[in-house]
Protein backbone atom coordinates (compact mmCIF):
# COMPACT_ATOMS: atom_id res chain seq x y z
CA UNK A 1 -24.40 -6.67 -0.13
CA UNK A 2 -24.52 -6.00 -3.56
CA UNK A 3 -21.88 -5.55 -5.81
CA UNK A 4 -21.36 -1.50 -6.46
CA UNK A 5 -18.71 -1.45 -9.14
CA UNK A 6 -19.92 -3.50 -11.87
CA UNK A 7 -19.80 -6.81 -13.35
CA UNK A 8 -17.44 -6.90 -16.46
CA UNK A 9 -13.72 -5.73 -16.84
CA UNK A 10 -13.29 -3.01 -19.84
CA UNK A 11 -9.83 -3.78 -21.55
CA UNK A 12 -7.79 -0.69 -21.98
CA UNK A 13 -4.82 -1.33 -24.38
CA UNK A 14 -3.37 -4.68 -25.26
CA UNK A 15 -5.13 -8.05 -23.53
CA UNK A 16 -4.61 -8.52 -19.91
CA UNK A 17 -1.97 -11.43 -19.34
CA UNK A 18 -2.50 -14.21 -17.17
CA UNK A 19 0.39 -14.75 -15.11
CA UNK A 20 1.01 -18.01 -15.55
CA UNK A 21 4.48 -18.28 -13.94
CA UNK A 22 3.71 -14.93 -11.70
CA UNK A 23 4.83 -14.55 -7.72
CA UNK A 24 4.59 -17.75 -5.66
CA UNK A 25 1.32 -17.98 -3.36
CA UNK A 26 1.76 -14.80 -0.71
CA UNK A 27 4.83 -13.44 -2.03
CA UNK A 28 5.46 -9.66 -2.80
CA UNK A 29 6.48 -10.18 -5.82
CA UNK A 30 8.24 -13.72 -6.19
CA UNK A 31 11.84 -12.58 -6.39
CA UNK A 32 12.52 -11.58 -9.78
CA UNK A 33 12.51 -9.34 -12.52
CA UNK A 34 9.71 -10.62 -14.91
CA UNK A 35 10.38 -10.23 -18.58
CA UNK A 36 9.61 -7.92 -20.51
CA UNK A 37 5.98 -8.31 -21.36
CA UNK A 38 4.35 -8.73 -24.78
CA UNK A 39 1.43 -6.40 -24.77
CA UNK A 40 1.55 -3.32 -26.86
CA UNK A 41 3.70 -0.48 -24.99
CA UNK A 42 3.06 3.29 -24.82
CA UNK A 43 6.33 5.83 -25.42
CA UNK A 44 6.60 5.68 -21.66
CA UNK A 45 7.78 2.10 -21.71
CA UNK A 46 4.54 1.21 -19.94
CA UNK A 47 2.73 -1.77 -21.12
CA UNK A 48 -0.58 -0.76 -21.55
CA UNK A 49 -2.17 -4.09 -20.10
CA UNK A 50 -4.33 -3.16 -17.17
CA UNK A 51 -7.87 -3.85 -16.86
CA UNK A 52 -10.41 -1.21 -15.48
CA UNK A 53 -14.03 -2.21 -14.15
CA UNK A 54 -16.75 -1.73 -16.68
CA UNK A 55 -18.12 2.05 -16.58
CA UNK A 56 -14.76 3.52 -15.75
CA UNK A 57 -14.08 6.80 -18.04
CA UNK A 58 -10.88 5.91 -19.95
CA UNK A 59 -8.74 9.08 -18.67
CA UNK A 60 -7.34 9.74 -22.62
CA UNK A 61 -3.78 10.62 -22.78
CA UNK A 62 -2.79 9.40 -19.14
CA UNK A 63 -0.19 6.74 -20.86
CA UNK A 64 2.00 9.70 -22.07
CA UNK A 65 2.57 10.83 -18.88
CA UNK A 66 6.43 11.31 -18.44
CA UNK A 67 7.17 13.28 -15.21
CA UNK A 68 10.80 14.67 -14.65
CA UNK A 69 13.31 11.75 -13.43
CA UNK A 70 12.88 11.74 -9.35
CA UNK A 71 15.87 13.16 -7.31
CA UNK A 72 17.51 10.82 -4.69
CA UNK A 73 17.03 12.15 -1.07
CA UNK A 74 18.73 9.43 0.85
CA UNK A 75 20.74 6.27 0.06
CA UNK A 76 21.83 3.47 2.13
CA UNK A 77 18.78 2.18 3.58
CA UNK A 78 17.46 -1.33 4.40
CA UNK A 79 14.15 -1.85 3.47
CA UNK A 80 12.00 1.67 3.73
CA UNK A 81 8.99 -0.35 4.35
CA UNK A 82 6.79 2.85 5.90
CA UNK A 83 7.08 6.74 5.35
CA UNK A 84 5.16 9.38 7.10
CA UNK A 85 5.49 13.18 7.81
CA UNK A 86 5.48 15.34 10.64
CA UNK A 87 3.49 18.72 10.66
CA UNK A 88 7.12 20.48 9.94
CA UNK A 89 8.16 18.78 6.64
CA UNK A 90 10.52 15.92 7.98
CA UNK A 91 9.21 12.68 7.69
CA UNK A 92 9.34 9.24 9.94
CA UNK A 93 10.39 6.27 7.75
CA UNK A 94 10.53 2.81 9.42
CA UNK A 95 12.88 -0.03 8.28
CA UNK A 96 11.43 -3.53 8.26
CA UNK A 97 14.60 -5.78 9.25
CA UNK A 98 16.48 -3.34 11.56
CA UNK A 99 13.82 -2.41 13.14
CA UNK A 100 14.86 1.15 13.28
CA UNK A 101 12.26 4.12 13.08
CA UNK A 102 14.64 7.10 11.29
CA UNK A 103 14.19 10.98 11.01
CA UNK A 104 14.42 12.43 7.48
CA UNK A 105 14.32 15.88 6.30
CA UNK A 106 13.41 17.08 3.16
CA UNK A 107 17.32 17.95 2.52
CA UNK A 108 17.83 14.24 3.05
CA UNK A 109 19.57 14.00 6.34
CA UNK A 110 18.59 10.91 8.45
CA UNK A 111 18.68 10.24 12.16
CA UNK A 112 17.41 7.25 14.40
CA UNK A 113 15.06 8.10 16.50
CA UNK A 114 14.97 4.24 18.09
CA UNK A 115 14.82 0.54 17.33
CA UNK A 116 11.54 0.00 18.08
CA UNK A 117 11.05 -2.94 20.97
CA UNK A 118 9.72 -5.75 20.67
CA UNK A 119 10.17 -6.34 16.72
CA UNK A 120 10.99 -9.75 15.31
CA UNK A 121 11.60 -9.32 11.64
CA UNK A 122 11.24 -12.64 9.39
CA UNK A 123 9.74 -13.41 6.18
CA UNK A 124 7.44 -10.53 5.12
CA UNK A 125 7.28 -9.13 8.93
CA UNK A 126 9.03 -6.64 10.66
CA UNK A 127 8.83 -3.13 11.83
CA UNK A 128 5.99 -2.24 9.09
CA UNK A 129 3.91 0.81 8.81
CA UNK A 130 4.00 4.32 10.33
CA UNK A 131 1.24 7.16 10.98
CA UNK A 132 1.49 10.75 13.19
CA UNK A 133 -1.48 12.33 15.00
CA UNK A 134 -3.60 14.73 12.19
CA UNK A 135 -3.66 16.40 16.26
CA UNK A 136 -0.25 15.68 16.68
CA UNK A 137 0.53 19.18 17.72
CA UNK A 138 -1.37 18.98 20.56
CA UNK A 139 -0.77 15.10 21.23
CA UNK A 140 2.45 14.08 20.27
CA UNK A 141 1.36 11.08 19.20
CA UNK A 142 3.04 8.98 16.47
CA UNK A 143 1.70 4.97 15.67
CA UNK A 144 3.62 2.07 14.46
CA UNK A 145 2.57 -1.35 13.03
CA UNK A 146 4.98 -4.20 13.77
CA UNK A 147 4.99 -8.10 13.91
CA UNK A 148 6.06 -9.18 17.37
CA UNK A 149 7.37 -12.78 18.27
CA UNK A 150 3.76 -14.29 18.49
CA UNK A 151 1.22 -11.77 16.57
CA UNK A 152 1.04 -8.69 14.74
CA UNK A 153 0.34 -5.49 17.03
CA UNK A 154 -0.52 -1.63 16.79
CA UNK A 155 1.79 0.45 19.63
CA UNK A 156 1.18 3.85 20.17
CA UNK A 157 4.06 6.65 21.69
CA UNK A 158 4.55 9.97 22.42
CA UNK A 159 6.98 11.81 20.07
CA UNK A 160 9.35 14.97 21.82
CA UNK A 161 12.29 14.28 19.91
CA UNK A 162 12.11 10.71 21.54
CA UNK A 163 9.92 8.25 21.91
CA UNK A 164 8.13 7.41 25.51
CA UNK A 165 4.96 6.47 26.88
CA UNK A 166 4.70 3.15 24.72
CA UNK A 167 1.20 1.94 24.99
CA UNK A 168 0.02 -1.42 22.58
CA UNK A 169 -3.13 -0.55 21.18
CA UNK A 170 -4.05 -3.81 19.28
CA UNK A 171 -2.72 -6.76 19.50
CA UNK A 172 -3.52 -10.69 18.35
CA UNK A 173 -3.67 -9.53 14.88
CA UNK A 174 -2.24 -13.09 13.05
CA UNK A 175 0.97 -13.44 11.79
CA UNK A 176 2.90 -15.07 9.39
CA UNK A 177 5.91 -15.64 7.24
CA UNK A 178 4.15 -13.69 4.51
CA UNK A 179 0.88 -11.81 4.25
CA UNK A 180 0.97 -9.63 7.69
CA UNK A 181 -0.54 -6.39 5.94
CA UNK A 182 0.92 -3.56 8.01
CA UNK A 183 -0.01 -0.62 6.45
CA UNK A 184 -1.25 2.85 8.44
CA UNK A 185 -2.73 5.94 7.97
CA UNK A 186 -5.44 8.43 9.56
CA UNK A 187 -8.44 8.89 7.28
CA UNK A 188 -9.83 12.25 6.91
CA UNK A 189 -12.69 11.10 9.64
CA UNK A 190 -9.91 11.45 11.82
CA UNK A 191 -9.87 7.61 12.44
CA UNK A 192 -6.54 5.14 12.16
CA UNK A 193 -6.83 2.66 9.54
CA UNK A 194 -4.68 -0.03 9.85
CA UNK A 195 -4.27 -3.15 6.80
CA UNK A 196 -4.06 -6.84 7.48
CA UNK A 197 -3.20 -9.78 5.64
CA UNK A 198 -4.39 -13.40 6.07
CA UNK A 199 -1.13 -14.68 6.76
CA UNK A 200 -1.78 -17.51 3.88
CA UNK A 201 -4.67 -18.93 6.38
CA UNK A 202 -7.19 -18.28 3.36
CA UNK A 203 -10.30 -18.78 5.13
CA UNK A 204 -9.64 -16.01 7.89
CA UNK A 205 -9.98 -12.88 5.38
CA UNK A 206 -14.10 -14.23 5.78
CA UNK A 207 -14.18 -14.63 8.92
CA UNK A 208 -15.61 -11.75 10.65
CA UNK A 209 -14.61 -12.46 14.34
CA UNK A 210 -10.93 -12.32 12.86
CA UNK A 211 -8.33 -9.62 12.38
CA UNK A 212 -6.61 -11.21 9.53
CA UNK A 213 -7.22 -9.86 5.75
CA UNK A 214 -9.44 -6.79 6.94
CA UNK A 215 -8.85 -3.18 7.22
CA UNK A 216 -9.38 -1.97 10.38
CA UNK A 217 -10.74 1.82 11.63
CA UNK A 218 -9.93 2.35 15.21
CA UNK A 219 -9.76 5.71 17.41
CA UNK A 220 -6.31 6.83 18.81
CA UNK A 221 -6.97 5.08 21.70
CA UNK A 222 -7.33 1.71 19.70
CA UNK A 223 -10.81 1.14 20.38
CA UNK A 224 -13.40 0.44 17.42
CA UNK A 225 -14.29 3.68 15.93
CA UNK A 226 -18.21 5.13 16.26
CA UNK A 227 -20.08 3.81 13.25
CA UNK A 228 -18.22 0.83 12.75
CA UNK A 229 -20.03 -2.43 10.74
CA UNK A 230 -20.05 -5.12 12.84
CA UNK A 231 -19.73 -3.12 15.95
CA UNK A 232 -15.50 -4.37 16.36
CA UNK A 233 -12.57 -3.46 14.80
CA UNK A 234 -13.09 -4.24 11.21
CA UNK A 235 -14.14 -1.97 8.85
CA UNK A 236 -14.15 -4.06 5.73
CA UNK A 237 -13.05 -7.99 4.95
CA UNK A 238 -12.34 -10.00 2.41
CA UNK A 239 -8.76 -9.04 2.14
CA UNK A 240 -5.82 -11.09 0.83
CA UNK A 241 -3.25 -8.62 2.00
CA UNK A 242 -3.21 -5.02 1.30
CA UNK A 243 -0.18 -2.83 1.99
CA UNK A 244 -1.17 0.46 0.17
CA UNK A 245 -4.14 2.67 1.59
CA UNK A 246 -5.03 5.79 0.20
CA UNK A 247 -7.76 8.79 0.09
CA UNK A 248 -9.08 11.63 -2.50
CA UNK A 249 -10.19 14.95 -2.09
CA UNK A 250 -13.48 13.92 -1.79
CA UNK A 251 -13.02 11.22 0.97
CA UNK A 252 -13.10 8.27 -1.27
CA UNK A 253 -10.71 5.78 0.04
CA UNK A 254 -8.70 3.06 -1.83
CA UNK A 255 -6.13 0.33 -1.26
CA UNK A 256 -3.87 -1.54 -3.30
CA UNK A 257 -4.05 -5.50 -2.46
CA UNK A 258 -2.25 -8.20 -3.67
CA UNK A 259 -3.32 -10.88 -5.75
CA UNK A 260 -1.98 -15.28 -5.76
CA UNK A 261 -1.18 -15.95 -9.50
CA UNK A 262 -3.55 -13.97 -11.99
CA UNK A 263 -5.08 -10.32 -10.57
CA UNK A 264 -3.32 -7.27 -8.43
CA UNK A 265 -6.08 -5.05 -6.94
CA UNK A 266 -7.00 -1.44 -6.69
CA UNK A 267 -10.23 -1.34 -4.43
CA UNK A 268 -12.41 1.52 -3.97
CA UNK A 269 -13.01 0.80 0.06
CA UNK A 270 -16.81 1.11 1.51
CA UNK A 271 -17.80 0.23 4.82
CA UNK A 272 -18.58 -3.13 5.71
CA UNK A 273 -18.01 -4.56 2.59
CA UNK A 274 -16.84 -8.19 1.02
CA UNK A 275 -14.12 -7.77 -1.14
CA UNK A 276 -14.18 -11.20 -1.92
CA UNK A 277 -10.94 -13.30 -1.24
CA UNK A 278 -10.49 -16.30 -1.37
CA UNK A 279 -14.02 -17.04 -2.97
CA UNK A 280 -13.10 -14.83 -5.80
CA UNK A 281 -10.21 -13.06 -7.23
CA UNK A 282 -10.06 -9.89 -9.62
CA UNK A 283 -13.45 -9.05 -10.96
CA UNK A 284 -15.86 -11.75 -10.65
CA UNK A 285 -19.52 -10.38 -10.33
CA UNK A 286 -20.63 -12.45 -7.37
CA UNK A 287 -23.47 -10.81 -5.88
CA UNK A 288 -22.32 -10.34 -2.29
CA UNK A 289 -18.81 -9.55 -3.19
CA UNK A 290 -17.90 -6.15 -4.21
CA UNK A 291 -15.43 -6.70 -7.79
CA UNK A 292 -12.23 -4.24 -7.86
CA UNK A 293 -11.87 -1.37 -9.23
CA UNK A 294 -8.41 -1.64 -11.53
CA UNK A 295 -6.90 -4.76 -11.94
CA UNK A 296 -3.00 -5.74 -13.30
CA UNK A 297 -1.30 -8.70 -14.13
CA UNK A 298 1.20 -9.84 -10.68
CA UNK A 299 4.09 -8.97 -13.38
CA UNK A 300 3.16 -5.46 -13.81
CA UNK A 301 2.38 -5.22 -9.75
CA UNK A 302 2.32 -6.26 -7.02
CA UNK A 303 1.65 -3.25 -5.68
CA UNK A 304 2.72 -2.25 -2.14
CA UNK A 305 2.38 1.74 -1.04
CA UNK A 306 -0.56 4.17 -2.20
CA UNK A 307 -1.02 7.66 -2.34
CA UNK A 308 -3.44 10.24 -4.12
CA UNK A 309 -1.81 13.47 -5.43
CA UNK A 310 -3.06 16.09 -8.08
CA UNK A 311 -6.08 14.13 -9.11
CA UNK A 312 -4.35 10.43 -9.42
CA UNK A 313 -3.54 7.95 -7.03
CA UNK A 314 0.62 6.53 -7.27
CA UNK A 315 1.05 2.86 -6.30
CA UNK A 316 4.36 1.51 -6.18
CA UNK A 317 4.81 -2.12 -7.81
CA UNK A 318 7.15 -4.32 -6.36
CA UNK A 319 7.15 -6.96 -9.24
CA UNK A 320 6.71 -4.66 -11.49
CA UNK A 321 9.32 -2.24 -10.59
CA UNK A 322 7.04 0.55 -11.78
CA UNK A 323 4.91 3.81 -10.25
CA UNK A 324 1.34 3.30 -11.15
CA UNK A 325 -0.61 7.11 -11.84
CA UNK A 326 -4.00 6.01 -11.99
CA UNK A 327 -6.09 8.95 -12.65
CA UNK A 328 -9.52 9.23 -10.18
CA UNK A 329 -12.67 11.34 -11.55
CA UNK A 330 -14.96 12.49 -8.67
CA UNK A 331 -16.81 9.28 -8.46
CA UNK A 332 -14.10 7.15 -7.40
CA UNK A 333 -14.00 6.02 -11.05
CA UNK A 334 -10.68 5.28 -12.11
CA UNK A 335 -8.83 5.85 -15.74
CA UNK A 336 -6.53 5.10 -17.99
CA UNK A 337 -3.10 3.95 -15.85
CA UNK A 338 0.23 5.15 -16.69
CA UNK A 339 3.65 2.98 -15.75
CA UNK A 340 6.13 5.30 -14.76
CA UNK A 341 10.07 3.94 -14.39
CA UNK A 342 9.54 1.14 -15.39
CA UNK A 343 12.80 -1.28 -14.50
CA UNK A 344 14.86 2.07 -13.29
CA UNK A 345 15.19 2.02 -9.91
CA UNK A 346 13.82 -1.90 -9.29
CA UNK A 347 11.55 -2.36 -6.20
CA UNK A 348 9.12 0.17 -5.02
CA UNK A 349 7.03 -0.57 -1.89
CA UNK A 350 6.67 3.47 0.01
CA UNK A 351 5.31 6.26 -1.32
CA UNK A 352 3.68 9.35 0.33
CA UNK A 353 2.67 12.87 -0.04
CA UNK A 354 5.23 15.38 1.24
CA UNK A 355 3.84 18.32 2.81
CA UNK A 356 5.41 20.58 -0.06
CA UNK A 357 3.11 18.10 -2.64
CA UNK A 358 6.12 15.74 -3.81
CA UNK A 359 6.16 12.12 -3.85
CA UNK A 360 8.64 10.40 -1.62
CA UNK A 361 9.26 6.92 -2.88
CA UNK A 362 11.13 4.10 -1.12
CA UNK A 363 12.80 1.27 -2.57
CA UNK A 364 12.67 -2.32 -1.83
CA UNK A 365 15.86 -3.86 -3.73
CA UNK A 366 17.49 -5.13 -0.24
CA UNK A 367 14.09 -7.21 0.45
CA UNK A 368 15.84 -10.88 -0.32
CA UNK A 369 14.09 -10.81 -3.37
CA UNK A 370 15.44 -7.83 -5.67
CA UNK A 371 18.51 -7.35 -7.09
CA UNK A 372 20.09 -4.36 -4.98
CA UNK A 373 21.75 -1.45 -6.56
CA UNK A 374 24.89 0.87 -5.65
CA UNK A 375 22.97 3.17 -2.78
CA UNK A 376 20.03 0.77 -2.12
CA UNK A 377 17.78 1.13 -0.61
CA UNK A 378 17.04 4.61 -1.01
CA UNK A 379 14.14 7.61 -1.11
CA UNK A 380 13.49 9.36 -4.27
CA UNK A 381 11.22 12.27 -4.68
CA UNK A 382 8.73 12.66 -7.36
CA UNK A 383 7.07 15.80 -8.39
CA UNK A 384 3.61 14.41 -9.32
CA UNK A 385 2.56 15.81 -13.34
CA UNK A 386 -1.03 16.71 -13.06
């Protein structure tokens, strides 16, 4: 398949830096603070260093962007790997290591709903991503994403106030000490979407017949959803490990994904296609592999959660202890990104649209590789600058 996006990389700002000392092979973010970086910086703090595929309209201006300082909903959490919200405001927020799946309301008070069975939380697994029904009033039904003793799987319950009728949707997806994906999250189609990572097993994010470093599209009941590629489970492939999935008004979807020493990804998703690891990483203009559409650095990244509000998608940099806005015109076409927070609340891995049109935005500082804070881990909330 050809390559849709282009074939060179348009520098916006100061020269992209090659990470030359950036995170280890599959880690989120290689457990430290980088320096600060060299590149030219905008009065936001934000070093103006990423690299946009060529034909990408420069959105002018977006490095000024300065939103109000978020407000701290909750404190005292241990790694807020997941958020998602219920049709009445409050949200579900999973913990990796405890395995608990917690109840959060928009005023910030927290309950556990359970400690979900069956988790067994090393390395970069755990209890991982989170999605409810879009016909949840009518089905109850709530999804979770966890790595088990011997694979990753997809479990399914019924949500009343309590959870029941546990059914495992997917299972076998590989595991690993790092690179187990996780992510989830109903596409407007309707469909669950579900991220993967190649578990450092390089050559299984080509490999077709395997779950590893896709993204998958599946219907509630787990099975491969109508119009699928390759007539399975896997939507697209290629995949190193994404963690942040995300669509615009117009359907297009994207996902964060992380890179080994040199590029972080944004990709703009389309069916069935090759997004290239390991054969090539950042843009490389290989016919057959489709190039991404915004690359960083792995200092300014390593970008975990996604989410598209008021025109922009919001990625949350682990590394980079940052919030990407990268502005989206109504192509898919991405411009000019703005660092927001840059060092000021360290980690960030969640972040999701509240029904009200904030940003809630976990942190990741009690991960084993940040350097946790008074209150960490918490949720802040963002109101999103247009």
């Amino acid at each position: 398949m050809a390559n849709r996006h282009g074939v060179g990389a348009a520098l916006l700002g100061a020269a992209l830096l090659t990470a030359t000392a950036a995170c280890a092979p599959g880690e989120e973010g290689g457990g430290r603070t980088p320096p600060p970086l060299s590149a030219a910086s905008d009065d936001t703090g934000a070093a103006a260093t990423a690299s946009v595929t060529a034909g990408a309209t420069p959105g002018g201006g977006e490095t000024s962007v300065a939103p109000a300082a978020p407000r701290t909903l909750v404190t005292g959490l241990r790694v807020p790997w997941a958020i998602a919200f219920l049709p009445g405001g409050d949200a579900l927020v999973t913990e990796r290591e405890s395995a608990r799946l917690l109840r959060v309301t928009p005023s910030g008070q927290v309950r556990e709903v359970a400690v979900i069975e069956g988790v067994s939380a090393s390395g970069e697994g755990g209890l991982l991503g989170v999605a409810v029904s879009p016909r949840y009033a009518a089905d109850h039904f709530v999804f979770v994403y966890f790595t088990a003793g011997i694979d990753n799987r997809i479990v399914r319950y019924r949500y009343d106030g309590r959870l029941s009728d546990r059914r495992v949707l997917v299972s076998g997806i590989p595991k690993g000490a790092i690179h187990n994906g996780g992510r989830l999250a109903f596409g407007p189609d309707g469909y669950l979407y579900a991220s993967t990572g190649e578990t450092g097993e390089r050559g299984m994010a080509q490999d077709k017949k395997s779950l590893g470093g896709k993204i998958l599209r599946m219907t509630a009941d787990g099975r491969p959803a109508p119009g699928n590629p390759f007539g399975t489970l896997v939507w697209t492939y290629g995949h190193r490990n994404v963690q942040g999935m995300a669509w615009d008004d117009r359907g297009h979807m994207y996902a964060t994904e992380f890179g080994q020493n040199t590029y972080d990804e944004i990709n703009l998703i389309e069916k069935g296609h090759n997004y290239g690891w390991p054969e090539v990483e950042g843009v490389g203009g290989r016919p057959g592999y489709t190039d991404p559409l915004l690359t960083w650095s792995t200092a300014e990244a390593s970008p975990s959660g996604l989410a598209y509000a008021r025109g922009a998608l919001w990625a949350a940099a682990l590394r980079g202890e940052r919030l990407w806005r990268v502005p989206v015109d109504g192509s898919g076409r991405a411009g000019r990104p703005a660092a927001l927070y840059t060092g000021e609340y360290g980690r960030l891995r969640a972040v999701a649209v509240a029904p009200d049109g904030t940003l809630w935005v976990g942190t990741s500082n009690r991960d084993g590789r940040g350097s946790p804070r008074d209150g960490d881990d918490r949720i802040l909330v963002v109101r999103p600058s247009s």
